[in-house]
PDB file of N, CA and C in Angstrom:
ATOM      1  N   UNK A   1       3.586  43.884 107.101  1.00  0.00           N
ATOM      2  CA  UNK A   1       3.336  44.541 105.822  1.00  0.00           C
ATOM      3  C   UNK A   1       4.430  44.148 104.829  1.00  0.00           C
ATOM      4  N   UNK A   2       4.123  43.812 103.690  1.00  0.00           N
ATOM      5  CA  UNK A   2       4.867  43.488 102.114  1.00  0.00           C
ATOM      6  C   UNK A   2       6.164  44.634 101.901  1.00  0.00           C
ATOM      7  N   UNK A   3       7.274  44.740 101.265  1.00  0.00           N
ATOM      8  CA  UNK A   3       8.177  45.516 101.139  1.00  0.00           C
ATOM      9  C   UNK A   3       7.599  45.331  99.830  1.00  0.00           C
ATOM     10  N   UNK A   4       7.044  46.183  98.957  1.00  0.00           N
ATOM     11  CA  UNK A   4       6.091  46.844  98.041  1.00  0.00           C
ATOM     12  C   UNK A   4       7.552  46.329  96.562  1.00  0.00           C
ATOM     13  N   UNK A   5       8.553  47.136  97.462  1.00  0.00           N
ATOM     14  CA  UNK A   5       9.782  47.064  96.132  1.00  0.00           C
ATOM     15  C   UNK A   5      10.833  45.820  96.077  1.00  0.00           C
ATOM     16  N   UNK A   6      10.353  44.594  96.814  1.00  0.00           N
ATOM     17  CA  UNK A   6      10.967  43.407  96.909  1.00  0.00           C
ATOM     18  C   UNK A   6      10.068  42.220  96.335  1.00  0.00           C
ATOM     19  N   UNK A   7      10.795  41.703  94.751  1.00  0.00           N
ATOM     20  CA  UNK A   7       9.517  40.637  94.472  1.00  0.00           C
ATOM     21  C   UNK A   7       9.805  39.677  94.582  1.00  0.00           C
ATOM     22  N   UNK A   8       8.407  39.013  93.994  1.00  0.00           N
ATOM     23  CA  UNK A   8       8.253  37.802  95.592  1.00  0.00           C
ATOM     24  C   UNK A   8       8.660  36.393  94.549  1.00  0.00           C
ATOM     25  N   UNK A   9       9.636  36.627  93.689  1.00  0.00           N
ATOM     26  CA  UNK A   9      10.496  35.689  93.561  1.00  0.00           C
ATOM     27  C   UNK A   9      12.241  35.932  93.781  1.00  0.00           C
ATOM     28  N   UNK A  10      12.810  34.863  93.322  1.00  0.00           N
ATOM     29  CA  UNK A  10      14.460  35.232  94.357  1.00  0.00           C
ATOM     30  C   UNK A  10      15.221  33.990  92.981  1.00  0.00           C
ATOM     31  N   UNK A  11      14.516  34.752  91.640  1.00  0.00           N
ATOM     32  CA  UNK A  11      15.325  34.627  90.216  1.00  0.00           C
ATOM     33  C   UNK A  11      15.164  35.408  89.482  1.00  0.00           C
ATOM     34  N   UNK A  12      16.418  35.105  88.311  1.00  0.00           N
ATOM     35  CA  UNK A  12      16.132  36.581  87.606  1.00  0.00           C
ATOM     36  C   UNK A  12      16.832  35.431  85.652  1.00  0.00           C
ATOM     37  N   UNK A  13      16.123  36.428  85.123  1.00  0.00           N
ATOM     38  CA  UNK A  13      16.430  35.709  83.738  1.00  0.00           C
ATOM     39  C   UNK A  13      17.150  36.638  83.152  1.00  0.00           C
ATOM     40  N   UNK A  14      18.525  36.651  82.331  1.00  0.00           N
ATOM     41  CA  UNK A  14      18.804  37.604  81.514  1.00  0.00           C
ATOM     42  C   UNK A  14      19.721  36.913  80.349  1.00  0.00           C
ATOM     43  N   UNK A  15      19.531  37.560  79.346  1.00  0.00           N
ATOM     44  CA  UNK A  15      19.750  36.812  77.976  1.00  0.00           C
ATOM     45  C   UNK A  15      20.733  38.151  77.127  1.00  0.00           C
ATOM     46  N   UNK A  16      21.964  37.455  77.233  1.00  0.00           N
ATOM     47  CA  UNK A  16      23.094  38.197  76.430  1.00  0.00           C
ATOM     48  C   UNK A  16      22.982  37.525  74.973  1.00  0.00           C
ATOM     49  N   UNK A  17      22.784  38.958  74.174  1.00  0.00           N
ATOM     50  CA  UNK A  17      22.956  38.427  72.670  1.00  0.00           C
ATOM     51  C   UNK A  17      24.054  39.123  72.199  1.00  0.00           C
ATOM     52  N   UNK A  18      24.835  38.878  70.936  1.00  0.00           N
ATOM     53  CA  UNK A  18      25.625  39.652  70.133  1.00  0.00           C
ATOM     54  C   UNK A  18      25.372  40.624  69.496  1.00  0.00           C
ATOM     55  N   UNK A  19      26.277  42.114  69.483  1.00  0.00           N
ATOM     56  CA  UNK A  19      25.123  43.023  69.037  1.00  0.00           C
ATOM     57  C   UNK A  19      25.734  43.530  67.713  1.00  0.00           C
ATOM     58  N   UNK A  20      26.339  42.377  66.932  1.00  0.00           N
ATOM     59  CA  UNK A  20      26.842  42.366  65.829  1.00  0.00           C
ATOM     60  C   UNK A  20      25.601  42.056  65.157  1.00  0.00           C
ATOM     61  N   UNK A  21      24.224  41.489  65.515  1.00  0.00           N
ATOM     62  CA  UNK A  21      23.146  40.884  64.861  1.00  0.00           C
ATOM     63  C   UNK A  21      22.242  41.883  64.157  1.00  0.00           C
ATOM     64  N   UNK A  22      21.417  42.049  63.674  1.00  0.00           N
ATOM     65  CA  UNK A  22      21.153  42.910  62.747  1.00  0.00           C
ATOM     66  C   UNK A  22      19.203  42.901  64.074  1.00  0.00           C
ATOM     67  N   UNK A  23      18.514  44.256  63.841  1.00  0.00           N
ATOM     68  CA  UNK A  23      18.015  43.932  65.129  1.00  0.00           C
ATOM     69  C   UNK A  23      17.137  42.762  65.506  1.00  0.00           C
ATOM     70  N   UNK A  24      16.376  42.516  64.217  1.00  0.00           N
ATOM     71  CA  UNK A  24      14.972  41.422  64.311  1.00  0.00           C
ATOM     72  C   UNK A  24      15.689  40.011  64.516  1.00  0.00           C
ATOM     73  N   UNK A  25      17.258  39.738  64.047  1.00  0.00           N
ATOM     74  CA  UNK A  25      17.447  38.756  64.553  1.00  0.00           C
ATOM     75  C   UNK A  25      17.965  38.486  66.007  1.00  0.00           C
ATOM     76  N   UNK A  26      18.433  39.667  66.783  1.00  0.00           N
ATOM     77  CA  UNK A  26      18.413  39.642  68.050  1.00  0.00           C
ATOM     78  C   UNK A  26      17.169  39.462  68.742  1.00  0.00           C
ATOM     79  N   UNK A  27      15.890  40.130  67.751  1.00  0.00           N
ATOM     80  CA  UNK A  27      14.277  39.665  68.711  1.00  0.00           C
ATOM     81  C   UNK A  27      14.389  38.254  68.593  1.00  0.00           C
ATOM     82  N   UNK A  28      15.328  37.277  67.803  1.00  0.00           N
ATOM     83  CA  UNK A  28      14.238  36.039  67.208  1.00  0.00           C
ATOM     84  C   UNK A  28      15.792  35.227  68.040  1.00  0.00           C
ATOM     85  N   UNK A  29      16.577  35.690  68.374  1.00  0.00           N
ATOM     86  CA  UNK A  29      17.715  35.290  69.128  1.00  0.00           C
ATOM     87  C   UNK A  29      16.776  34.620  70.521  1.00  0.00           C
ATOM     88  N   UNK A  30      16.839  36.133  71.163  1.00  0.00           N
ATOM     89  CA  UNK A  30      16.166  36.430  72.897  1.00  0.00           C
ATOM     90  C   UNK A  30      14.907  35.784  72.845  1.00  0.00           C
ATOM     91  N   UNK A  31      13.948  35.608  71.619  1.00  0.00           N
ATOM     92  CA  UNK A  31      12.542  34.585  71.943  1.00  0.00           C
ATOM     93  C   UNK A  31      13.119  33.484  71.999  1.00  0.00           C
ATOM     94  N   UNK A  32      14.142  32.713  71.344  1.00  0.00           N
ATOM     95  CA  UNK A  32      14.074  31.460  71.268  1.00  0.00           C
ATOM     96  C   UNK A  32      14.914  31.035  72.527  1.00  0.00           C
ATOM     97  N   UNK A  33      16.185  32.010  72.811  1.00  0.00           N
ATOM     98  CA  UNK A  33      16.441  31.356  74.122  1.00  0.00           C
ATOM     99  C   UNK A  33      15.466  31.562  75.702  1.00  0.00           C
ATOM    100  N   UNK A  34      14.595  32.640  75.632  1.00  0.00           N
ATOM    101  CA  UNK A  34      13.701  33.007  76.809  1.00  0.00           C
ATOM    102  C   UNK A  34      12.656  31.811  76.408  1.00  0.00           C
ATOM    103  N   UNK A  35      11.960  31.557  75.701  1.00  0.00           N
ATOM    104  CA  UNK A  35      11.082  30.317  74.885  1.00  0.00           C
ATOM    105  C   UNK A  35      11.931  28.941  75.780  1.00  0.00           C
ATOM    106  N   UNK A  36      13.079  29.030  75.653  1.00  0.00           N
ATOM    107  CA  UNK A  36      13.457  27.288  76.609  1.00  0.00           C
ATOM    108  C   UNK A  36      13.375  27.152  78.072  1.00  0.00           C
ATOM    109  N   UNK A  37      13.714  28.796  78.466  1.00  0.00           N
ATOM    110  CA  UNK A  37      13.670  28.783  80.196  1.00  0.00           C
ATOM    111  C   UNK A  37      12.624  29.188  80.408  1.00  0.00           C
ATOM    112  N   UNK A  38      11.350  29.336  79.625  1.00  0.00           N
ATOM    113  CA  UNK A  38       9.975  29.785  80.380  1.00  0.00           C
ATOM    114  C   UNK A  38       9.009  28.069  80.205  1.00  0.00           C
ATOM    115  N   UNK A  39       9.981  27.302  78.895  1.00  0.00           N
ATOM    116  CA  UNK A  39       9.008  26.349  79.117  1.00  0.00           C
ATOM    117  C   UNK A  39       9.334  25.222  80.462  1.00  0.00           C
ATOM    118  N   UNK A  40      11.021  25.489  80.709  1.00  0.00           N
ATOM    119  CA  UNK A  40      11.407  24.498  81.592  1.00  0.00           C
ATOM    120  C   UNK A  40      11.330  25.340  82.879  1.00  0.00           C
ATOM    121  N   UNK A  41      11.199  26.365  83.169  1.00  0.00           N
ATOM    122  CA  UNK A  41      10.688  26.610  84.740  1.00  0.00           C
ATOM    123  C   UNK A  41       9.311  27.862  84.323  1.00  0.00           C
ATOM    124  N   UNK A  42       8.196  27.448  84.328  1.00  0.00           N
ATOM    125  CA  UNK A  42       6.909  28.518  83.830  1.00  0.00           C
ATOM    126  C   UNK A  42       6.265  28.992  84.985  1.00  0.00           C
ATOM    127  N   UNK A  43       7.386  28.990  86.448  1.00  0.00           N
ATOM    128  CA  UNK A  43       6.784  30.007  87.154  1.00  0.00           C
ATOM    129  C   UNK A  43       7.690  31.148  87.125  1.00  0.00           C
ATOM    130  N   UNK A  44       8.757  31.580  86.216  1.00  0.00           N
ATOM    131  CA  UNK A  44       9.335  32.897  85.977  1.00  0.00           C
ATOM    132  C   UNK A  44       8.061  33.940  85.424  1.00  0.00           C
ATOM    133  N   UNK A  45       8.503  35.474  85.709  1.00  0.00           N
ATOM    134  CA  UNK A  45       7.619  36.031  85.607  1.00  0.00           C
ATOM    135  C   UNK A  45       7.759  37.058  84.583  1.00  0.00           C
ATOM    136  N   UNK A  46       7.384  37.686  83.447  1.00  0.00           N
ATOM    137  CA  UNK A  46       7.604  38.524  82.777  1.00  0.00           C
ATOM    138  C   UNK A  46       6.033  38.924  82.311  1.00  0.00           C
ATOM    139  N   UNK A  47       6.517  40.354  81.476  1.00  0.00           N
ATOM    140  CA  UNK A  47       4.977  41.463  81.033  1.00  0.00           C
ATOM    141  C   UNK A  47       5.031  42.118  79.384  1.00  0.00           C
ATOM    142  N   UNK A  48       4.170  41.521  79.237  1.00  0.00           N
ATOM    143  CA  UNK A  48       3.470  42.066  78.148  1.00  0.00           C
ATOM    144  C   UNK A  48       2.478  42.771  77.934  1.00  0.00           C
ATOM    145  N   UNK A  49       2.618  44.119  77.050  1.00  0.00           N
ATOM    146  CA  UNK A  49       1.304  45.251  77.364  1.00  0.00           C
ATOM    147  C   UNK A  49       1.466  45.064  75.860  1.00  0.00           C
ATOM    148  N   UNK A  50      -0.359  45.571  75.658  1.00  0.00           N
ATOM    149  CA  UNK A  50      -0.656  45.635  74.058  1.00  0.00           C
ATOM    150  C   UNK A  50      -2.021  47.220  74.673  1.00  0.00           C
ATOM    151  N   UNK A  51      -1.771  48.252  73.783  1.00  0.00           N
ATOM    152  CA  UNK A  51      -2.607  49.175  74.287  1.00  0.00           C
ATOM    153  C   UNK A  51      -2.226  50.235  73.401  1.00  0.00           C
ATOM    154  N   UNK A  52      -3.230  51.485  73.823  1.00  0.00           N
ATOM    155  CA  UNK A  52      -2.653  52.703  73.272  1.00  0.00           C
ATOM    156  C   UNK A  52      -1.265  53.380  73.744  1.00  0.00           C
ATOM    157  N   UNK A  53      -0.683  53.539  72.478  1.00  0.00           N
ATOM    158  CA  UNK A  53       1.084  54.147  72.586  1.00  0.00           C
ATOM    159  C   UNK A  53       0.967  55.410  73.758  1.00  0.00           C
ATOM    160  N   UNK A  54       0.366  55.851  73.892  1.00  0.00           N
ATOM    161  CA  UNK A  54       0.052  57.155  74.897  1.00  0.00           C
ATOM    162  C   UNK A  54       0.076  56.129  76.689  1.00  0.00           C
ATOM    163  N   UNK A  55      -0.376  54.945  76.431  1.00  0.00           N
ATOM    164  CA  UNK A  55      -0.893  54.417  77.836  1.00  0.00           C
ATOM    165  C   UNK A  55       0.490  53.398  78.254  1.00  0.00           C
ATOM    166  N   UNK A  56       0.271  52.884  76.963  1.00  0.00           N
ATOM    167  CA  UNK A  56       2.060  51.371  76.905  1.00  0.00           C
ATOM    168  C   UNK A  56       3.056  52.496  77.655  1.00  0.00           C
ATOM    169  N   UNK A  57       2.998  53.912  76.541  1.00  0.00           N
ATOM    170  CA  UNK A  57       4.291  54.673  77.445  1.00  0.00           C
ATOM    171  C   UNK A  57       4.350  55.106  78.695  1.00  0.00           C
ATOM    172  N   UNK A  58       3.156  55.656  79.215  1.00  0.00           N
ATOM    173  CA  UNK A  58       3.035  55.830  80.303  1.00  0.00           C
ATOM    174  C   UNK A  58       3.553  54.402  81.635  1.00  0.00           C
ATOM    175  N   UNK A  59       2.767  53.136  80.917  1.00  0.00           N
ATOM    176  CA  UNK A  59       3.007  52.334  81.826  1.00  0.00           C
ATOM    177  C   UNK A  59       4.847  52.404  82.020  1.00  0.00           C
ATOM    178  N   UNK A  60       5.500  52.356  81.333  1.00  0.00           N
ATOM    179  CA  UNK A  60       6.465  51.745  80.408  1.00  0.00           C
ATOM    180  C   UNK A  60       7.432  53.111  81.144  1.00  0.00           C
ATOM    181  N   UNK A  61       7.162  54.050  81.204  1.00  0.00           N
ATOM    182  CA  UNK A  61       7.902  55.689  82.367  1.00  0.00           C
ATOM    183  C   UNK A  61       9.125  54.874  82.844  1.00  0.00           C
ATOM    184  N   UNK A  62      10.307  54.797  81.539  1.00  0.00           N
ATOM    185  CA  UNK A  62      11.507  54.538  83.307  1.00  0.00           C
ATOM    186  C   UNK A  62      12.156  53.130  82.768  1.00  0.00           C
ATOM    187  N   UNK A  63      11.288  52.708  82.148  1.00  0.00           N
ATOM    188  CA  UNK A  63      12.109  51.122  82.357  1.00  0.00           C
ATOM    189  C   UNK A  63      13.500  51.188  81.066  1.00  0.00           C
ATOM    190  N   UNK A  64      14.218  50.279  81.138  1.00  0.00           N
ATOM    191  CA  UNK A  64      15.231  50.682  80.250  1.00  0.00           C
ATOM    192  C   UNK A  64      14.593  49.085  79.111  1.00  0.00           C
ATOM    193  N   UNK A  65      14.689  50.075  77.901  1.00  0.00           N
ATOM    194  CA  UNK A  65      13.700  49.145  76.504  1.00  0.00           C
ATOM    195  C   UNK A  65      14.921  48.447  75.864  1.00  0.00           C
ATOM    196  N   UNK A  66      14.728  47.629  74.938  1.00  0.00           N
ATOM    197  CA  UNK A  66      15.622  47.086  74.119  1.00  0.00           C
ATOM    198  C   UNK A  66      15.501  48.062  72.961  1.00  0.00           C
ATOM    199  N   UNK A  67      16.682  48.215  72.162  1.00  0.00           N
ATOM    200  CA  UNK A  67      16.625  48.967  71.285  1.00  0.00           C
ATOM    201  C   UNK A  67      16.984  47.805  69.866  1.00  0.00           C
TER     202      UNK A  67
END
């Protein structure tokens, strides 16, 4: 049986920005450097939800967001 809470890759992506940046240019920071390591390895895995704010939050219970 699967260990449910172990995923089934063994990398992790994380992208330090300056938080002197004002916020939308920290979004346009973190796309453009996540944009080079998803095109040069595109089996990393990340999630995108588009839905009702009642359902996104629900999914969303817990995780720590960018502010």
């Amino acid at each position: 049986m699967e260990d449910l809470l172990t995923p089934p890759f063994a990398t992790k992506v994380a992208v330090l920005v300056r938080d002197d940046l004002e916020p939308w240019q920290r979004l346009n920071v973190t796309a453009f450097l996540v944009s080079g390591v998803t095109a040069a390895n595109p089996d990393l895995v990340g999630l995108a939800l588009h839905g009702p704010k009642n359902g996104v939050d629900r999914i969303l219970k817990g995780a720590h967001l960018h502010h």
